[in-house]
C-alpha atoms as a PDB file:
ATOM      1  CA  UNK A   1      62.680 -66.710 -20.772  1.00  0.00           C
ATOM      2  CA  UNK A   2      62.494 -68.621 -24.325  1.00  0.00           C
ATOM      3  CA  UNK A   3      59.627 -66.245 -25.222  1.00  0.00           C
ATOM      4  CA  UNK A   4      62.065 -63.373 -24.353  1.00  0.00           C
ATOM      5  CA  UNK A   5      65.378 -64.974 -26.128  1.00  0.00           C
ATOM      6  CA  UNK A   6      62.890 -65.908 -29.260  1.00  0.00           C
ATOM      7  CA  UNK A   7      61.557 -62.162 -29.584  1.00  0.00           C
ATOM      8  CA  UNK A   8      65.421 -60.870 -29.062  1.00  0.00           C
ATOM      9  CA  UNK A   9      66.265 -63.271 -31.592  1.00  0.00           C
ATOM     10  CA  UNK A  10      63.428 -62.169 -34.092  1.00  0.00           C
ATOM     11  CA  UNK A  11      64.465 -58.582 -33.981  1.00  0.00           C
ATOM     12  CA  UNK A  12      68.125 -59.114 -34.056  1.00  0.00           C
ATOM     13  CA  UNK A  13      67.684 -61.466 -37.211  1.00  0.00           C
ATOM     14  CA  UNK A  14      65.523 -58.369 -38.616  1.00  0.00           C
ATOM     15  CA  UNK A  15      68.216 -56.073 -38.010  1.00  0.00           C
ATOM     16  CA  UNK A  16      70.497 -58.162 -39.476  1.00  0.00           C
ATOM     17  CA  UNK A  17      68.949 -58.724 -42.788  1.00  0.00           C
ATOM     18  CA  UNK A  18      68.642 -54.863 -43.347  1.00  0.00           C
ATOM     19  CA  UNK A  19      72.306 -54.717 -44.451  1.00  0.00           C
ATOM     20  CA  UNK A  20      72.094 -57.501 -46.873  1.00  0.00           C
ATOM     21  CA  UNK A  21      68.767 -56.188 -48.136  1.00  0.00           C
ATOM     22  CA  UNK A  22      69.934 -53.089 -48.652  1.00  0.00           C
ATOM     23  CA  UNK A  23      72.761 -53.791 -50.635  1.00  0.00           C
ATOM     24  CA  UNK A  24      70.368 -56.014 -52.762  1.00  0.00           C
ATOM     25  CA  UNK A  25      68.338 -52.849 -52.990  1.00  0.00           C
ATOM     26  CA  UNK A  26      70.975 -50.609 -54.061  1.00  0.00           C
ATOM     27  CA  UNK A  27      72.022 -52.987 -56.468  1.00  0.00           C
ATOM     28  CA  UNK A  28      68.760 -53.140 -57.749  1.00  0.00           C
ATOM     29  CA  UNK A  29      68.637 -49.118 -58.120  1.00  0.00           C
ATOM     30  CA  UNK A  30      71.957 -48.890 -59.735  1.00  0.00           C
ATOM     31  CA  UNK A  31      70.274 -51.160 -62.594  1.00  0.00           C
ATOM     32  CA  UNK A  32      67.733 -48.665 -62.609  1.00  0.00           C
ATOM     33  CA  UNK A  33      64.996 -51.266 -61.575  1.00  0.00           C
ATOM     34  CA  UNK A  34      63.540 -48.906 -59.185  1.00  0.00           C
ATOM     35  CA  UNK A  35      60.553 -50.491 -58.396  1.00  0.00           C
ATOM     36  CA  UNK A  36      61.994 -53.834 -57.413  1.00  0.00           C
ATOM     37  CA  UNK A  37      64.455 -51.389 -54.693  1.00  0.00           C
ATOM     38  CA  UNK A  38      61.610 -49.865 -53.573  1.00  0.00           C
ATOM     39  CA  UNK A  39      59.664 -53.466 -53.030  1.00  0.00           C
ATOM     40  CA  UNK A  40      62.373 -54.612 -50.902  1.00  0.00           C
ATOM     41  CA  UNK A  41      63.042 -51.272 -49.062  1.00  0.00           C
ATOM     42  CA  UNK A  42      59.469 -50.719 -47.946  1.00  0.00           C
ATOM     43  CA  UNK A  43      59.660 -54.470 -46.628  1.00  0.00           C
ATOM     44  CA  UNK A  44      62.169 -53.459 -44.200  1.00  0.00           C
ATOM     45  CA  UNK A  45      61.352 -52.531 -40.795  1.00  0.00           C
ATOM     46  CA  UNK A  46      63.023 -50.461 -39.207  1.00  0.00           C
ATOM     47  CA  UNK A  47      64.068 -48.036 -41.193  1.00  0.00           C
ATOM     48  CA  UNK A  48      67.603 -46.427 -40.745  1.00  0.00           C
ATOM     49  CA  UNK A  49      68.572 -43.468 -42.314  1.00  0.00           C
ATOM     50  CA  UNK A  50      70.294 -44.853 -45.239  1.00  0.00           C
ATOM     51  CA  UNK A  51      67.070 -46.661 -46.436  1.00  0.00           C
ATOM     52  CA  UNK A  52      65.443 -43.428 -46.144  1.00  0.00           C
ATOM     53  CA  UNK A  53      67.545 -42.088 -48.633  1.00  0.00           C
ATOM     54  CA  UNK A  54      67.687 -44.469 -51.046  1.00  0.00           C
ATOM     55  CA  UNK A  55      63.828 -44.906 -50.916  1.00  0.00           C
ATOM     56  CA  UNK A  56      63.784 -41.033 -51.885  1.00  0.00           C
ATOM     57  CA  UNK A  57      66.561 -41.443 -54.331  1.00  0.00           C
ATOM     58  CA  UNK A  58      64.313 -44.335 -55.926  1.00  0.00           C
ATOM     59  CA  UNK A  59      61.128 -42.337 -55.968  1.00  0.00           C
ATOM     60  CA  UNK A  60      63.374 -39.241 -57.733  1.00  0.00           C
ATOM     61  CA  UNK A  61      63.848 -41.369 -60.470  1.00  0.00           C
ATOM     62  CA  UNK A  62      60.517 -42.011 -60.747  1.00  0.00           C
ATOM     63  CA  UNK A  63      59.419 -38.360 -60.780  1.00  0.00           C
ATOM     64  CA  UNK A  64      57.475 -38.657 -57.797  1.00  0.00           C
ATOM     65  CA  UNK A  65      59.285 -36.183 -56.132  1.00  0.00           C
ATOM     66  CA  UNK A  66      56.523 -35.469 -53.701  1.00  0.00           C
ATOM     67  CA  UNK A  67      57.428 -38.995 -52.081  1.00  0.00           C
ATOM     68  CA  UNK A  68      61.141 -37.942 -52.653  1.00  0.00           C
ATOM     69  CA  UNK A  69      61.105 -35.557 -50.721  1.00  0.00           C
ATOM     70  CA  UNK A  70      59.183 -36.748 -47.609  1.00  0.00           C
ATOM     71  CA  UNK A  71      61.783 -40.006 -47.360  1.00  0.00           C
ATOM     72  CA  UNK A  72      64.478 -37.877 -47.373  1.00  0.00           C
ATOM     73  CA  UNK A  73      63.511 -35.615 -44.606  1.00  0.00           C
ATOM     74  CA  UNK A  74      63.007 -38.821 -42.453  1.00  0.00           C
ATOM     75  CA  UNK A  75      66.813 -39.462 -43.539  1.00  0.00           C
ATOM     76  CA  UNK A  76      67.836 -36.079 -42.336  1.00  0.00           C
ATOM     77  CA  UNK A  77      66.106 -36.919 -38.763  1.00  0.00           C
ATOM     78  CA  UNK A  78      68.332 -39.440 -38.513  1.00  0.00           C
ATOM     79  CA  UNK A  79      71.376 -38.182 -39.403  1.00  0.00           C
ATOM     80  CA  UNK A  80      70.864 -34.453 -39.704  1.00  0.00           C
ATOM     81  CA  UNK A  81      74.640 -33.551 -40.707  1.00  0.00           C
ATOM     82  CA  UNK A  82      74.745 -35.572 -43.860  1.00  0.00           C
ATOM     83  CA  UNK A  83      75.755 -33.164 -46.866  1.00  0.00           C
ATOM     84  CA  UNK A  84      74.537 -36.318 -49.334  1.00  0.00           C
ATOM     85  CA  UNK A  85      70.916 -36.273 -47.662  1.00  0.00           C
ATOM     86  CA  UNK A  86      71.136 -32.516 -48.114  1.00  0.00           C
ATOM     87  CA  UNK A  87      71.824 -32.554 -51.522  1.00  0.00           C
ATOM     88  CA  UNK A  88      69.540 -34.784 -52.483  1.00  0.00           C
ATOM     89  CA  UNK A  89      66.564 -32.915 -50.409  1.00  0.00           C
ATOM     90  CA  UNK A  90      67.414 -29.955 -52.843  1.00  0.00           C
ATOM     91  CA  UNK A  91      67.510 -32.647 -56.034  1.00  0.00           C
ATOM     92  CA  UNK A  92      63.668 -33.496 -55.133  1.00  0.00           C
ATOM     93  CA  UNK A  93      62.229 -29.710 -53.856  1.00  0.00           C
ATOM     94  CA  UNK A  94      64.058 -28.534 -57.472  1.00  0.00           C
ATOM     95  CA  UNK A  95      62.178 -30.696 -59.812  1.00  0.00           C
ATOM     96  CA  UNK A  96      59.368 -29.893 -58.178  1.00  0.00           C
ATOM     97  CA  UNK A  97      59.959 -26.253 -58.918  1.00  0.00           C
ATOM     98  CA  UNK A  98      60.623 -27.400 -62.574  1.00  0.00           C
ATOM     99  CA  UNK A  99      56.812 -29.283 -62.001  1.00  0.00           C
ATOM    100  CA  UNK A 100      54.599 -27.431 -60.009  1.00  0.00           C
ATOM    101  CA  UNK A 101      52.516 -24.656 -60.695  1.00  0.00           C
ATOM    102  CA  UNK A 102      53.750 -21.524 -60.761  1.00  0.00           C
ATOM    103  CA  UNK A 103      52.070 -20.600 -57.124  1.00  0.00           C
ATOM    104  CA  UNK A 104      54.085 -23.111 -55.577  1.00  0.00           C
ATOM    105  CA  UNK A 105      57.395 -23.039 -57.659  1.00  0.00           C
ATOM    106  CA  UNK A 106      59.011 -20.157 -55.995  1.00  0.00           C
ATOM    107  CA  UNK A 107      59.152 -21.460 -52.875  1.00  0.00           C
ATOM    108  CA  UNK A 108      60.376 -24.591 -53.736  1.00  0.00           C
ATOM    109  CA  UNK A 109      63.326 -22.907 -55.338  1.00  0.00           C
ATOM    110  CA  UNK A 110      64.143 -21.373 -52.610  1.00  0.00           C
ATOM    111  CA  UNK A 111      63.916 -24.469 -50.350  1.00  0.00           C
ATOM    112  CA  UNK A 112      65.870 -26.336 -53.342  1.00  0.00           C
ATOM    113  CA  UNK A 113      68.724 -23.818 -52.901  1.00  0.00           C
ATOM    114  CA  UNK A 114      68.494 -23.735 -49.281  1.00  0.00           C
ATOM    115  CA  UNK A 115      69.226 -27.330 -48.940  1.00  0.00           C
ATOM    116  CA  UNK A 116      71.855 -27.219 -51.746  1.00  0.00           C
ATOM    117  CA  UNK A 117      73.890 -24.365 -49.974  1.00  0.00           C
ATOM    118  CA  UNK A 118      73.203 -26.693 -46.643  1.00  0.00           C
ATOM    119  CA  UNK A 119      74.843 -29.822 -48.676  1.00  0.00           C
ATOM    120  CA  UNK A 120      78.175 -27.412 -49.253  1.00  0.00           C
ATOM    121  CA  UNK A 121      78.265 -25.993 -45.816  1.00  0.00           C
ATOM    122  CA  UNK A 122      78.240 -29.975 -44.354  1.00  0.00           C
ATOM    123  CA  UNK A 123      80.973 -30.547 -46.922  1.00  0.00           C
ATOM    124  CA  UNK A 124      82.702 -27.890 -48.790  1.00  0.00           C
ATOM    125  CA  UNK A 125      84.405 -30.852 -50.934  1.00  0.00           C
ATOM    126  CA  UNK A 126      81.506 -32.277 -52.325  1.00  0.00           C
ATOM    127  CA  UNK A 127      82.223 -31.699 -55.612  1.00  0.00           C
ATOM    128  CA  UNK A 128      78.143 -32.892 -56.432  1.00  0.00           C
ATOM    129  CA  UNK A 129      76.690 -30.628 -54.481  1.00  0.00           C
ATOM    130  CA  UNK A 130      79.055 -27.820 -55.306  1.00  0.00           C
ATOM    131  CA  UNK A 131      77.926 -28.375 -58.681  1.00  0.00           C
ATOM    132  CA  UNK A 132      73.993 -28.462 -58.089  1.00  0.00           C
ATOM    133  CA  UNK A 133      74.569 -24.804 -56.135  1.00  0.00           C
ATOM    134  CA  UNK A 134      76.415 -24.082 -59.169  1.00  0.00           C
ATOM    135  CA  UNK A 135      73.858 -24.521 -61.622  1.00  0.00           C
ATOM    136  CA  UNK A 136      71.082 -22.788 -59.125  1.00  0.00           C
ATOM    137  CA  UNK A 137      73.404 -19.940 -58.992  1.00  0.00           C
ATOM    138  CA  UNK A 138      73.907 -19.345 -62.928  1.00  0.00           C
ATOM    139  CA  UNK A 139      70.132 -20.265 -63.781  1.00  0.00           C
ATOM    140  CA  UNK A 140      67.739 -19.089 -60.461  1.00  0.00           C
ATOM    141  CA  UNK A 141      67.111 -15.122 -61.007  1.00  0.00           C
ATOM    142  CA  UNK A 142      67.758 -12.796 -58.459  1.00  0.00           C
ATOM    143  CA  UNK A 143      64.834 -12.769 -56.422  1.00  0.00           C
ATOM    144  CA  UNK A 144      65.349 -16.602 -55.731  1.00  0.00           C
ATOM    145  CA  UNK A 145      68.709 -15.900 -54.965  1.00  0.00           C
ATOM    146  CA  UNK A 146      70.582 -16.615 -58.089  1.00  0.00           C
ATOM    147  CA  UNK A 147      73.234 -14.617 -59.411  1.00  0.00           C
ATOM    148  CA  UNK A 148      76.364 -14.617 -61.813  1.00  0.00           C
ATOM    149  CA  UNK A 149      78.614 -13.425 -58.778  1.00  0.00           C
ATOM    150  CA  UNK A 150      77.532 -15.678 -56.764  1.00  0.00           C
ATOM    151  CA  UNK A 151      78.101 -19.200 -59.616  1.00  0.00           C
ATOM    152  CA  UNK A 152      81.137 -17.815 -59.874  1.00  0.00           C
ATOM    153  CA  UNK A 153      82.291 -17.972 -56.309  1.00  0.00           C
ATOM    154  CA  UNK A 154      81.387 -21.781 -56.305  1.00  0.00           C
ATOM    155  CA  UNK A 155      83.091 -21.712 -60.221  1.00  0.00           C
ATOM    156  CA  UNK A 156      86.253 -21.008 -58.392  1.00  0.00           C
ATOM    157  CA  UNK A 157      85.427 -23.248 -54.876  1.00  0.00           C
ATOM    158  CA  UNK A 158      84.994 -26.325 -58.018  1.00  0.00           C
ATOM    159  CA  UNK A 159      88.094 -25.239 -59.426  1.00  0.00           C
ATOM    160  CA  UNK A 160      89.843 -25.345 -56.241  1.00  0.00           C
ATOM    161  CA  UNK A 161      88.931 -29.413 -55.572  1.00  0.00           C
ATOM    162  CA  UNK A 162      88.802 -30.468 -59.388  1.00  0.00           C
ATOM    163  CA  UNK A 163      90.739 -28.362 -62.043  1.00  0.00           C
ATOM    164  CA  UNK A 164      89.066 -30.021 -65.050  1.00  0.00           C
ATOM    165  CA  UNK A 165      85.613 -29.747 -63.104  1.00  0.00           C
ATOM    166  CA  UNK A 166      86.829 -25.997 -62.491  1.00  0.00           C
ATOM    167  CA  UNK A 167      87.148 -25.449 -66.726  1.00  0.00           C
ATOM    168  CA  UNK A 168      83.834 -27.288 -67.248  1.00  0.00           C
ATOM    169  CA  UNK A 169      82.157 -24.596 -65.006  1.00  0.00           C
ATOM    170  CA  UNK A 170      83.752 -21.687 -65.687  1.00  0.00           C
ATOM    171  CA  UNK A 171      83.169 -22.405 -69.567  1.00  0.00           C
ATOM    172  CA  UNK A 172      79.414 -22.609 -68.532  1.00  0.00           C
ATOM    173  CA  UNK A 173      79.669 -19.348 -66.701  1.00  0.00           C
ATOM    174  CA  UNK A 174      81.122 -17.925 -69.836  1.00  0.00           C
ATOM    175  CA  UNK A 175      78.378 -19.367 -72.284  1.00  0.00           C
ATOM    176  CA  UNK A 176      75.815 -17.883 -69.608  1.00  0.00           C
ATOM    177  CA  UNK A 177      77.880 -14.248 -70.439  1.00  0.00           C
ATOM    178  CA  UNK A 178      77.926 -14.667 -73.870  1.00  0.00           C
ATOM    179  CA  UNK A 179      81.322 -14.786 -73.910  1.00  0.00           C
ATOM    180  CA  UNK A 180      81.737 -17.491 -76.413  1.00  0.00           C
ATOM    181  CA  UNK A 181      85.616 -17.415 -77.253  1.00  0.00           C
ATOM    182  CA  UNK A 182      86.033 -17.722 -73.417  1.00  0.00           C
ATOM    183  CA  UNK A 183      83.779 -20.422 -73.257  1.00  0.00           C
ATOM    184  CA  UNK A 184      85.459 -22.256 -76.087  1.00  0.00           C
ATOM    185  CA  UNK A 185      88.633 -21.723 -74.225  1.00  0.00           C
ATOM    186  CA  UNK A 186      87.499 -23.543 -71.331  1.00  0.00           C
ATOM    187  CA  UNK A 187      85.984 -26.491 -73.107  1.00  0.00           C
ATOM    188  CA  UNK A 188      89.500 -26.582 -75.025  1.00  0.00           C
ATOM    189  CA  UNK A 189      91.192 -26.662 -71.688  1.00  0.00           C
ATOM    190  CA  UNK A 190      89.291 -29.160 -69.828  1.00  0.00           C
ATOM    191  CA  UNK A 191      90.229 -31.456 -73.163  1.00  0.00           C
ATOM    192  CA  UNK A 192      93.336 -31.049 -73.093  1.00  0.00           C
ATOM    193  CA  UNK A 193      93.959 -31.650 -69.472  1.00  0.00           C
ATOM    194  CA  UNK A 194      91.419 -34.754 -69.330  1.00  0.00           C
ATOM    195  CA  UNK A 195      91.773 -36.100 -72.918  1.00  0.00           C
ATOM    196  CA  UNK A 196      90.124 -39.434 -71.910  1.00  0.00           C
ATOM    197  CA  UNK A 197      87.135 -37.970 -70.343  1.00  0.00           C
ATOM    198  CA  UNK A 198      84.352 -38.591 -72.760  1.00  0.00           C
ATOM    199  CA  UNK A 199      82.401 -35.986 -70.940  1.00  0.00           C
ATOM    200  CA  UNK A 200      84.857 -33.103 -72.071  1.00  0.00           C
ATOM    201  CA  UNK A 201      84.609 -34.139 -75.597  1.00  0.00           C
ATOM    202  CA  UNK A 202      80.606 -34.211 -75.064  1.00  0.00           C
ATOM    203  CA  UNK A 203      80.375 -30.907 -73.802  1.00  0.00           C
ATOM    204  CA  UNK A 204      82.812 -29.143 -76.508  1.00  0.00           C
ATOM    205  CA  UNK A 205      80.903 -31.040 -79.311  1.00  0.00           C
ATOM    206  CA  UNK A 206      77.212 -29.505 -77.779  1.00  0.00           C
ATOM    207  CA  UNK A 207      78.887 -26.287 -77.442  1.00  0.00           C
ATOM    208  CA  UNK A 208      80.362 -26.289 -81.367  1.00  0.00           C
ATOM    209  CA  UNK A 209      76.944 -27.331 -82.544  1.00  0.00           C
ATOM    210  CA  UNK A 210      75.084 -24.784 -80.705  1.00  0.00           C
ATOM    211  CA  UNK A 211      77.556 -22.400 -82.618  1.00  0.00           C
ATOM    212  CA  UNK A 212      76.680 -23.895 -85.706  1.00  0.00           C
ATOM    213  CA  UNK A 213      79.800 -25.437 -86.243  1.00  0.00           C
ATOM    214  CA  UNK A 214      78.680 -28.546 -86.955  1.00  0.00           C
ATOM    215  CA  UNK A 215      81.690 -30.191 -89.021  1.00  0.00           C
ATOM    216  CA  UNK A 216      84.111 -28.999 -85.308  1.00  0.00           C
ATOM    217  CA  UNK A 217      80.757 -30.415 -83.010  1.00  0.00           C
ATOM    218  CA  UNK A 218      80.998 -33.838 -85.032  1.00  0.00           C
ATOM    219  CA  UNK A 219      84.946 -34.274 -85.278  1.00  0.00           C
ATOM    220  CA  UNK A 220      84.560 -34.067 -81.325  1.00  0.00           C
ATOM    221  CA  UNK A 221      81.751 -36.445 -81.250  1.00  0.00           C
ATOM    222  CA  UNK A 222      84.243 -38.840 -82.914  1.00  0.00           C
ATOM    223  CA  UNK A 223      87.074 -38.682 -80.986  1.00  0.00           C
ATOM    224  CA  UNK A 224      84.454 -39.444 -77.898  1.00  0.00           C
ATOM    225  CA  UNK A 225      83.173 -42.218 -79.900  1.00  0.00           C
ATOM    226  CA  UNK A 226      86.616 -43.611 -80.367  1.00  0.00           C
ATOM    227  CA  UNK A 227      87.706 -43.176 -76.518  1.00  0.00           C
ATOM    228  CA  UNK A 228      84.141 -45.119 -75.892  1.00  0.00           C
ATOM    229  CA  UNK A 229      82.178 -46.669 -78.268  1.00  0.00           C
ATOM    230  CA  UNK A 230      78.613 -46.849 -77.933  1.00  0.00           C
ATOM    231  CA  UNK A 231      78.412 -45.118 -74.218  1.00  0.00           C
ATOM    232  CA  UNK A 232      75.032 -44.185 -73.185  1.00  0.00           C
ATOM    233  CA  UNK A 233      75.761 -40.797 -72.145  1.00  0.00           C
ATOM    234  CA  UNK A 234      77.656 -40.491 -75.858  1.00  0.00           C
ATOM    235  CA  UNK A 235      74.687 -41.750 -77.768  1.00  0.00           C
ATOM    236  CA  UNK A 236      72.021 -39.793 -75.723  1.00  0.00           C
ATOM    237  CA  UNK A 237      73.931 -36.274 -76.399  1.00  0.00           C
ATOM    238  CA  UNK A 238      74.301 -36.628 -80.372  1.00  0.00           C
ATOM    239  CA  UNK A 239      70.645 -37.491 -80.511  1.00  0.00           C
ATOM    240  CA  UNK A 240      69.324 -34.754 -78.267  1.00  0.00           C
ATOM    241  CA  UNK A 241      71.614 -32.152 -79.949  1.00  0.00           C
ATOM    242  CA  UNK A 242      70.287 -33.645 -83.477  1.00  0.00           C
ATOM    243  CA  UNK A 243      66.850 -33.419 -82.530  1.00  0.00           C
ATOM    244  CA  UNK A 244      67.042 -29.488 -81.131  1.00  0.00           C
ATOM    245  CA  UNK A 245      68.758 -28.394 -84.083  1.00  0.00           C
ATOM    246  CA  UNK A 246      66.319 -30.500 -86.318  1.00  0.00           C
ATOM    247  CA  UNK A 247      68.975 -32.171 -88.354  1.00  0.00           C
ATOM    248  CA  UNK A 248      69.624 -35.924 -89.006  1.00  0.00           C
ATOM    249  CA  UNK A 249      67.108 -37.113 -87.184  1.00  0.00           C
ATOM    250  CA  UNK A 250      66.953 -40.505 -88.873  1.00  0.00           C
ATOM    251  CA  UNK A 251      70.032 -40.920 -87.355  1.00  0.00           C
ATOM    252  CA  UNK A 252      69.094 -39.591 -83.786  1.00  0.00           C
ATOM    253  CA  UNK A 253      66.582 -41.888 -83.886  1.00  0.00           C
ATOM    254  CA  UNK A 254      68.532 -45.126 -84.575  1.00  0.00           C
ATOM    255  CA  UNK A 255      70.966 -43.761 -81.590  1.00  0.00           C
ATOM    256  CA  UNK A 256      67.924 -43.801 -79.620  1.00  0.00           C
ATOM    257  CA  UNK A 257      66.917 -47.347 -80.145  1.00  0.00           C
ATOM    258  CA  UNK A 258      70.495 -48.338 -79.175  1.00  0.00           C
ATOM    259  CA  UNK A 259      70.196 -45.694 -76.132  1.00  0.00           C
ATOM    260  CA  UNK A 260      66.997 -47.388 -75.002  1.00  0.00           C
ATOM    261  CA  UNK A 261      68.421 -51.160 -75.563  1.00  0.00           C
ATOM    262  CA  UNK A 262      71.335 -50.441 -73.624  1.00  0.00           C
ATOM    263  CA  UNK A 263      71.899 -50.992 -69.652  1.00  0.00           C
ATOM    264  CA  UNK A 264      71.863 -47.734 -67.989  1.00  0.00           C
ATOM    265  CA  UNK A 265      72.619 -45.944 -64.595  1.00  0.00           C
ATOM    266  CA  UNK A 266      71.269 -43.717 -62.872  1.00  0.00           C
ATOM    267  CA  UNK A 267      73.393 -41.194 -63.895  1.00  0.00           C
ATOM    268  CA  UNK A 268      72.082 -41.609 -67.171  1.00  0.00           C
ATOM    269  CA  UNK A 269      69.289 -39.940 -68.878  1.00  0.00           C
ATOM    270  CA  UNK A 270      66.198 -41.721 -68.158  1.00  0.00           C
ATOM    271  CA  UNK A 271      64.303 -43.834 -70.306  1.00  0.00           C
ATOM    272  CA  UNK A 272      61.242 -41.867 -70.414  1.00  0.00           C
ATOM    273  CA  UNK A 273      63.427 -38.783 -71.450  1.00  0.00           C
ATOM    274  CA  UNK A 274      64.968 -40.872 -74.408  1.00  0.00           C
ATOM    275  CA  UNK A 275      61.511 -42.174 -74.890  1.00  0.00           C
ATOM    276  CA  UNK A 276      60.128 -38.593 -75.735  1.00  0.00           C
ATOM    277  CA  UNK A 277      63.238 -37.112 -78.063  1.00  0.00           C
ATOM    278  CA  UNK A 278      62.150 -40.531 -80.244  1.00  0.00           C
ATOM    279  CA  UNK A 279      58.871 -39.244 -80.282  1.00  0.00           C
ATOM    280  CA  UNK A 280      59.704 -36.182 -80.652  1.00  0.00           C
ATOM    281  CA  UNK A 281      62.372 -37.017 -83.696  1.00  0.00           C
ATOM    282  CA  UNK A 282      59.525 -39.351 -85.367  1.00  0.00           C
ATOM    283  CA  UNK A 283      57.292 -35.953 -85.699  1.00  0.00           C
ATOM    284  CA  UNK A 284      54.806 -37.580 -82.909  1.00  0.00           C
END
């Protein structure tokens, strides 16, 4: 009987570590320390679905999205109904599209899209994976099953949930057309109905630089700078838009520095990406 109540109390004091561990481990991830997650993930035993996912989600950000995608399957076995798990199945099978060879790309478009139109059917509110379908819609061509008519049937769906969300995609949808003066109407819109959104101001300045407009792109900049000063997302979008144009890249690559001595997410763009524009604004 002891033997039995000491093994019982082994594996109960197992299982009730996970929850603490795994908060550690998310914490970890949100820090974007994703090795130390993954350390402490992989040392738990058994796995429930949850650590699946954020095992996955960790090797995403690591661009092994081979390793992505096999722990989030094992998350969808147990708990096949979660849009989240869905979405983030079609996250993983899409960069590997982006990173494969061209033999293997198509089909992992299509299994990226599958799993993204999977996420939306779980939950038609989730506004992420709306968005992901979104941008498969405006950018996959036809044969992939991509479409204009289609992006703007989720446009709309976004709209529906998010009104500001709704401009930001339409305006995209409208840039995709050509239709620049619509586009610019958007962007204008989702301003001036969100005028503390950082984000809106981000994507109006891109869009006035792209037009050459670089006096209107910077004035925007500003006002984003002065709602938040110094945010990563901020500082990472001047420098990138600086660097494709070719213009003040001195200064792109001071914002850069600051970008990579700052504490980011993991909605952030990753180091290694900030990394390369430096290298790439240095002539190297």
């Amino acid at each position: 009987m002891r033997l039995i109540a000491a093994a019982f109390f082994a594996v109960w004091s197992l299982l009730a570590a996970s929850p603490a561990e795994l908060e550690h481990a998310r914490k970890l991830y949100s820090n974007t320390d994703y090795d130390g997650s993954l350390k402490i993930l992989q040392a738990i035993d058994p796995k429930e679905s949850a650590v699946h996912e954020l095992i996955g989600q960790n090797y995403y950000m690591l661009a092994d999205y081979k390793k992505a995608m096999e722990s989030l399957e094992k998350a969808l076995v147990g708990d096949p109904g979660n849009s989240n798990y869905e979405l983030w199945l079609g996250r993983a099978f899409g960069r590997r599209a982006e990173t494969d060879s061209p033999f293997t790309a198509p089909s992992h478009a299509s299994k990226a899209r599958q799993h993204f139109e999977k996420a939306v059917e779980l939950n038609p509110r989730n506004l992420e994976a709306l968005g992901d379908l979104f941008e498969y819609y405006l950018q996959a061509p036809g044969f992939l099953g991509g479409g204009l008519d289609k992006a703007a049937d989720i446009a709309g769906r976004i709209a529906a949930i998010d009104p500001v969300e709704g401009q930001g995609t339409q305006a995209k949808l409208a840039e995709h057309r050509k239709d620049f003066d619509t586009a610019e109407r958007h962007l204008r819109m989702a301003v001036q109905m969100a005028p503390q959104q950082v984000g809106r101001l981000i994507d109006l300045a891109k869009f006035m630089a792209k037009q050459g407009r670089y006096q209107e792109s910077e004035q925007s900049f500003q006002k984003a700078q002065n709602i938040a000063p110094n945010a990563p997302q901020l500082i990472y979008a001047r420098a990138d838009i600086y660097i494709q144009q070719g213009r003040n890249l001195k200064t792109a690559q001071e914002l850069l520095k600051l970008y990579l001595a700052d504490q980011l997410t993991p909605d952030d763009p990753p180091r290694a990406d900030a990394e390369k524009l430096l290298r790439k604004a240095a002539g190297g």
